[in-house]
Protein backbone atom coordinates (compact mmCIF):
# COMPACT_ATOMS: atom_id res chain seq x y z
CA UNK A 1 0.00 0.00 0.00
CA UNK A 2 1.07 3.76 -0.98
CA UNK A 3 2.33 5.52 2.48
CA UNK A 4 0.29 8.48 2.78
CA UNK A 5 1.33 11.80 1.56
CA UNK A 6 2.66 14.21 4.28
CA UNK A 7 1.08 17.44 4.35
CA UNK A 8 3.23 20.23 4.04
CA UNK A 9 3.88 22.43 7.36
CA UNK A 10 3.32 26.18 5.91
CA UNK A 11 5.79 28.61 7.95
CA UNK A 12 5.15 32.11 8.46
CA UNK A 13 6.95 34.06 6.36
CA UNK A 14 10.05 35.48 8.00
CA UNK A 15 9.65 39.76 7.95
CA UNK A 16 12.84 41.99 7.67
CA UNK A 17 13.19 46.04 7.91
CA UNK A 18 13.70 46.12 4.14
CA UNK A 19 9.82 45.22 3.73
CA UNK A 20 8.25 48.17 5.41
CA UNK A 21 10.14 50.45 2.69
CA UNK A 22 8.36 51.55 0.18
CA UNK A 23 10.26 51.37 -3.26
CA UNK A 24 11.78 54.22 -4.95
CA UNK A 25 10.88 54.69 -8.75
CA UNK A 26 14.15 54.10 -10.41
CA UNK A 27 14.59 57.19 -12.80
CA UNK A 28 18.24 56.22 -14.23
CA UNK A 29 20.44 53.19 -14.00
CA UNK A 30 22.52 53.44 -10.74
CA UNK A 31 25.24 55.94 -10.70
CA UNK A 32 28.97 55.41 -9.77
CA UNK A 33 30.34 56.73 -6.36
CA UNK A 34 32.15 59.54 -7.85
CA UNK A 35 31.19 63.46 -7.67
CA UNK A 36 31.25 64.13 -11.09
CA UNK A 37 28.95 61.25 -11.67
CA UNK A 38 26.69 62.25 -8.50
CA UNK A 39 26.54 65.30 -9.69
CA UNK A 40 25.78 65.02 -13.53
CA UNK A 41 28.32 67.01 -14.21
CA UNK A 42 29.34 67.26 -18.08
CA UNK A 43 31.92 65.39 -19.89
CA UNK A 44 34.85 67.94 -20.72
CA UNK A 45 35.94 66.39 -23.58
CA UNK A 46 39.32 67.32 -23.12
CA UNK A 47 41.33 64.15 -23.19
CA UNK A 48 44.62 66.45 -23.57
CA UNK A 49 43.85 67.03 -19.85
CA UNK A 50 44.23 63.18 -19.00
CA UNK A 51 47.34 63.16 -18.09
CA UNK A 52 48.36 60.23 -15.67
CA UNK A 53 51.44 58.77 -16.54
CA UNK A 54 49.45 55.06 -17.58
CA UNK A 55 47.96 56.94 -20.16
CA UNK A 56 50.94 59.23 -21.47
CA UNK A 57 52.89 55.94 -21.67
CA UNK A 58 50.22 54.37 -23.86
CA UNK A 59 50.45 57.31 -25.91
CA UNK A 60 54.04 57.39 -26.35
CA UNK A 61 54.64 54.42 -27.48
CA UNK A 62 51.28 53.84 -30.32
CA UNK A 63 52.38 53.48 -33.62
CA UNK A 64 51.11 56.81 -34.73
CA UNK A 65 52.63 59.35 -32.80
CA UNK A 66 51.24 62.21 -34.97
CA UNK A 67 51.59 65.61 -33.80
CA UNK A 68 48.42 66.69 -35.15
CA UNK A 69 47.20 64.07 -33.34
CA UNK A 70 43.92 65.25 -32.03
CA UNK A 71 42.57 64.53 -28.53
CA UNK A 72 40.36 66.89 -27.83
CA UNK A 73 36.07 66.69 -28.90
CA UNK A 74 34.30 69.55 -27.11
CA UNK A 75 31.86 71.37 -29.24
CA UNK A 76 31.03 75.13 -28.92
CA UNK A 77 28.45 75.33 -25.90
CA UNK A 78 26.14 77.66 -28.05
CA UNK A 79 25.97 75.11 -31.56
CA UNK A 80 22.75 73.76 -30.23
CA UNK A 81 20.30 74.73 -28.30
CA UNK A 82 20.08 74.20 -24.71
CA UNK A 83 17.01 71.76 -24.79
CA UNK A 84 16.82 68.12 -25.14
CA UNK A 85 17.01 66.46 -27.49
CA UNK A 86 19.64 68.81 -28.77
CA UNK A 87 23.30 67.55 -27.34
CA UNK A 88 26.59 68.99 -27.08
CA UNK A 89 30.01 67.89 -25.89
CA UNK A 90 31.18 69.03 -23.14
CA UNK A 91 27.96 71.58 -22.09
CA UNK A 92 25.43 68.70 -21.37
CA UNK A 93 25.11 65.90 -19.46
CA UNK A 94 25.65 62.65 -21.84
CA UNK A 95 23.99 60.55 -18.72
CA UNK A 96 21.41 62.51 -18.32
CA UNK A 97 20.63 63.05 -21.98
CA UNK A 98 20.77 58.82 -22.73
CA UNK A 99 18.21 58.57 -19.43
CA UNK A 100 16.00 60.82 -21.38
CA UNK A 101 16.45 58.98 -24.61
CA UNK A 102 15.54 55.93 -22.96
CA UNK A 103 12.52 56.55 -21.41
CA UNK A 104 11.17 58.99 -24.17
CA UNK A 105 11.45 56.76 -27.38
CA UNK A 106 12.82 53.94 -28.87
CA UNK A 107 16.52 54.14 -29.07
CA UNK A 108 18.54 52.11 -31.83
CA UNK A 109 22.20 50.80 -30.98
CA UNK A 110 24.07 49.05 -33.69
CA UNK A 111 27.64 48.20 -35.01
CA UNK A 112 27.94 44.58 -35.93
CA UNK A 113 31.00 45.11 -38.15
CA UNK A 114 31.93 41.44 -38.94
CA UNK A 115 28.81 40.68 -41.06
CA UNK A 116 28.66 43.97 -42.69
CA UNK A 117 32.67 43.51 -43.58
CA UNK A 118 31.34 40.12 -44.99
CA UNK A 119 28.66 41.36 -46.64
CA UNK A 120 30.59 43.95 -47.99
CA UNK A 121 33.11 41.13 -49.57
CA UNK A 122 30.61 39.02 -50.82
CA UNK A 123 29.85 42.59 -53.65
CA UNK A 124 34.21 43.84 -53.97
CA UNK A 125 37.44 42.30 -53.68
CA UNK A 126 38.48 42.03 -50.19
CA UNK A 127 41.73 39.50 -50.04
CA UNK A 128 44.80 39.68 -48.83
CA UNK A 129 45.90 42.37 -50.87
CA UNK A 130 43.26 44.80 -49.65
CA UNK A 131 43.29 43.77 -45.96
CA UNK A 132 47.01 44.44 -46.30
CA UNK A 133 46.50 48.04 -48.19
CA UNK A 134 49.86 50.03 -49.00
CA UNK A 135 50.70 50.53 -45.20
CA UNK A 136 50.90 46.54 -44.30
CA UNK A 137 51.87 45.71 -48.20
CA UNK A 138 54.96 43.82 -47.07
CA UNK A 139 53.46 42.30 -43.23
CA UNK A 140 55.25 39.54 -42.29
CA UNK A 141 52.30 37.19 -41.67
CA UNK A 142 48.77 36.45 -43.38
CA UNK A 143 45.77 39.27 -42.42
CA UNK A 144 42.97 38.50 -44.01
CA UNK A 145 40.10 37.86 -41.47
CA UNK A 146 41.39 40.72 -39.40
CA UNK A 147 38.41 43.03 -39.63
CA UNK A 148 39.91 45.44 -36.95
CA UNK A 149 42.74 46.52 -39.23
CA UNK A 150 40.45 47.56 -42.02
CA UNK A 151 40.23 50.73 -39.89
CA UNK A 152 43.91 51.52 -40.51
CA UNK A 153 44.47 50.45 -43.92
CA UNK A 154 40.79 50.41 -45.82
CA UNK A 155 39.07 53.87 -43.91
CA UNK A 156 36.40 54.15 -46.54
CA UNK A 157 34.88 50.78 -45.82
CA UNK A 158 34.46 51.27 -42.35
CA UNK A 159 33.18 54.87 -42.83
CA UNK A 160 31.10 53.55 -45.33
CA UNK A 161 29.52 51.03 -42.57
CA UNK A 162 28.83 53.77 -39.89
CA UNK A 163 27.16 55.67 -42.58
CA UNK A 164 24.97 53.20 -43.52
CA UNK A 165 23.85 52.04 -40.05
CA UNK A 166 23.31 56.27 -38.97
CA UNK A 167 21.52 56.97 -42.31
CA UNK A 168 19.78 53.90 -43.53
CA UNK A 169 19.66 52.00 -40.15
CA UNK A 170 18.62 54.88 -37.93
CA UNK A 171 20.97 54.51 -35.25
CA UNK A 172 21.25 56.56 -32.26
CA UNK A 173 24.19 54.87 -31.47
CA UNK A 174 27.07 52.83 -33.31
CA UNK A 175 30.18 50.82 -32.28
CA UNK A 176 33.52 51.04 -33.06
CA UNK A 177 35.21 48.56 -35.31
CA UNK A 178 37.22 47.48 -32.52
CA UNK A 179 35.82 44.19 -31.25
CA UNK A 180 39.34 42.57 -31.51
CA UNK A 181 41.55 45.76 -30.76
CA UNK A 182 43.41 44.51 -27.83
CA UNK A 183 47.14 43.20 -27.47
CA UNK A 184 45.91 39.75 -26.65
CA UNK A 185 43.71 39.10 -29.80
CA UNK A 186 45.98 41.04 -31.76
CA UNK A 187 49.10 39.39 -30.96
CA UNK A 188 47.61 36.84 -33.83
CA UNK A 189 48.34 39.16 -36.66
CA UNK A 190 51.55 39.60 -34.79
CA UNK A 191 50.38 43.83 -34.50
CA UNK A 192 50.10 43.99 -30.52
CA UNK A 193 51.92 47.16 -30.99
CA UNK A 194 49.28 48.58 -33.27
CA UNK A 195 46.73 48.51 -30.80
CA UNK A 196 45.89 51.68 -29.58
CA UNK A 197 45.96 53.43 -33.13
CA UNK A 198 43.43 50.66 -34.03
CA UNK A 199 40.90 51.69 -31.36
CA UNK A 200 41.89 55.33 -31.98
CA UNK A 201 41.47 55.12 -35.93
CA UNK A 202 38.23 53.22 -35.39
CA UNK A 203 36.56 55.78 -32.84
CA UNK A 204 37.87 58.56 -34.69
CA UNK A 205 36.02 57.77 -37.73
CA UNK A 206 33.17 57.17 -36.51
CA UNK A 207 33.14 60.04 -34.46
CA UNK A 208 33.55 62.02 -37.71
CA UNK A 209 30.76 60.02 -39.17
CA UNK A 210 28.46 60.66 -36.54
CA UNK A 211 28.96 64.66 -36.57
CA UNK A 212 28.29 64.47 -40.18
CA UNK A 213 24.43 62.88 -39.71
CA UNK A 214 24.37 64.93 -36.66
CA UNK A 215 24.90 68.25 -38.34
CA UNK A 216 21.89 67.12 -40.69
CA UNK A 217 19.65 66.36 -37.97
CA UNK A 218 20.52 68.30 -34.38
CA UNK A 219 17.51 67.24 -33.17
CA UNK A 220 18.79 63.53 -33.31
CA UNK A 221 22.13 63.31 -31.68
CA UNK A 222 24.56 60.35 -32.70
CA UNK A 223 26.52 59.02 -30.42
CA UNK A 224 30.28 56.60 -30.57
CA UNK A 225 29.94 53.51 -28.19
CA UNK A 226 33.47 51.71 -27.56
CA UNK A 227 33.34 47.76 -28.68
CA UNK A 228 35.23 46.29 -26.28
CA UNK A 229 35.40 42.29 -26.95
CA UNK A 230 36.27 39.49 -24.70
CA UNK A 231 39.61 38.60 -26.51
CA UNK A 232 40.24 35.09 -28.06
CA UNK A 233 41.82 33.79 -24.48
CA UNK A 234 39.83 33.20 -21.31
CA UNK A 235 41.21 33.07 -17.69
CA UNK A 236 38.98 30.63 -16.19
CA UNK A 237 38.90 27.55 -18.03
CA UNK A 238 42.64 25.48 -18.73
CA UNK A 239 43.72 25.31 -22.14
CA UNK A 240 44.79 21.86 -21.05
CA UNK A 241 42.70 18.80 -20.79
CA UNK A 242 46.09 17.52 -18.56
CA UNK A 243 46.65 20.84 -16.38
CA UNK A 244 43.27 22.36 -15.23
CA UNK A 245 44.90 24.98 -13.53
CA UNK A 246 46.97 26.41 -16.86
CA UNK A 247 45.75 29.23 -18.01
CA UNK A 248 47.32 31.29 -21.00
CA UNK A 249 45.92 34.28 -19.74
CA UNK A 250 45.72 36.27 -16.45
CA UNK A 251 43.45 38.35 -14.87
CA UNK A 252 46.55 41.22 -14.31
CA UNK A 253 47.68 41.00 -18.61
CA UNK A 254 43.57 41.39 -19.35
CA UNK A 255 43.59 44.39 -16.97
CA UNK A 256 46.32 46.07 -18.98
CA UNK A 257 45.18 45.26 -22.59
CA UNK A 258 41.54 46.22 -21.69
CA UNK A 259 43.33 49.58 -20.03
CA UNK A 260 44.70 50.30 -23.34
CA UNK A 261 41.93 50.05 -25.69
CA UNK A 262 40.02 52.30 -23.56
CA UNK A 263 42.41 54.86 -23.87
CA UNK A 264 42.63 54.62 -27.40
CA UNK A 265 38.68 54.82 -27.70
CA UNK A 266 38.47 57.57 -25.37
CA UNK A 267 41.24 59.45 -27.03
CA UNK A 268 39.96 58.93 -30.69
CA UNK A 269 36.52 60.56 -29.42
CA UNK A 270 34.30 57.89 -27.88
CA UNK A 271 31.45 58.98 -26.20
């Protein structure tokens, strides 16, 4: 015979402080501890001004060590008016604006690059010849498949892809062609040392794109978004089946590569 089913004992539900407050509306995604973000206050856009000696070492050793090089992206405060959804750099508050663009309308982010690029092959040439372009003509190893580069030594494709996601796309937003722009995944293409002009090159252009369509349309701001991809290493799983505790990355070499392409974004005029 079936034993008979126990009836479940229903506790009282436990009560803690936290359930006599009442919730708070949440108005904009949390904000970091610091008083510039406490306080809203605007974005200089004066990266000439960063100055810390991580980020002047970055900078002195990139491959393009320009002197025209530019770093700085404020806008005159008076180019459009002071009203949302009218933005400018370095008067008005980017976090405050994005709040407002989020919780007025429909907001479009886009930037897949790798199936554009491919798309983009599949109607022109795009071998080794034109991944190389007349800068990396004589590179000591294959590039093709290195999408990243394309910035550096095919500009008009990758302008040509902002454009098209701003204009025909409707973007608000776009990222950088930069998914791969670290040390670590470049170090594949043996151009480590080409990594911050990568993430530079790429931000910069789109930056430039994204003033164009803006100019045409104040009233619909475009904005730069850094791609920042996980690399092609991990540092939690063994790339061992007989050492689980290998790793061929750490958690100190992803700080430093990651530290880099974010000063190369910021500097080429990320938003």
């Amino acid at each position: 015979p079936k034993k008979p089913r126990l009836k479940p004992v229903i506790q009282p539900r436990l009560e803690f402080s936290y359930d006599k407050v009442d919730p708070k509306p949440a108005t904009e995604p949390p904000v970091p501890t610091s008083e510039a973000a406490q306080n809203h206050v605007p974005n200089p856009y004066r990266n000439s001004n960063l100055t810390h000696e991580r980020i002047t070492a970055i900078r002195a050793k990139a491959s393009n060590k320009s002197p025209e090089l530019n770093l700085d992206y404020a806008q005159p405060s008076d180019l459009y008016p002071e009203s949302f959804p009218h933005f400018v750099r370095g008067r008005d508050s980017l976090r405050e604006y994005i709040t407002s663009l989020f919780t007025s309308q429909i907001a479009i982010y886009d930037g897949a690059m790798g199936t554009m690029i491919q798309n983009y092959a599949k109607r022109n040439k795009l071998d080794e010849e034109e991944y190389r372009g007349e800068r990396f003509k004589d590179w000591k190893c294959n590039v093709k498949g290195n999408n990243d580069m394309l910035s550096i030594s095919q500009p008009q494709i990758i302008q040509g892809i902002y454009k098209a996601y701003l204009e025909e796309g409707g973007s608000n937003m776009i990222g950088t062609n930069t998914f791969s722009s670290t040390t670590i995944a470049m170090a594949d293409y043996e151009m480590e040392e080409y990594a911050y002009e990568l993430n530079y090159e790429s931000a910069r252009l789109a930056r430039e794109i994204c003033d164009e369509v803006t100019a045409k349309d104040p009233t619909k701001p475009r904005f730069v978004v850094g791609a920042m991809g996980p690399t092609n290493r991990t540092a939690s799983i063994s790339p061992s089946v007989e050492d689980p505790a290998a790793r061929n990355v750490d958690f100190d070499e992803l700080v430093v590569a990651y530290f880099e392409q974010a000063v190369g974004l910021v500097d080429g005029g990320c938003d």
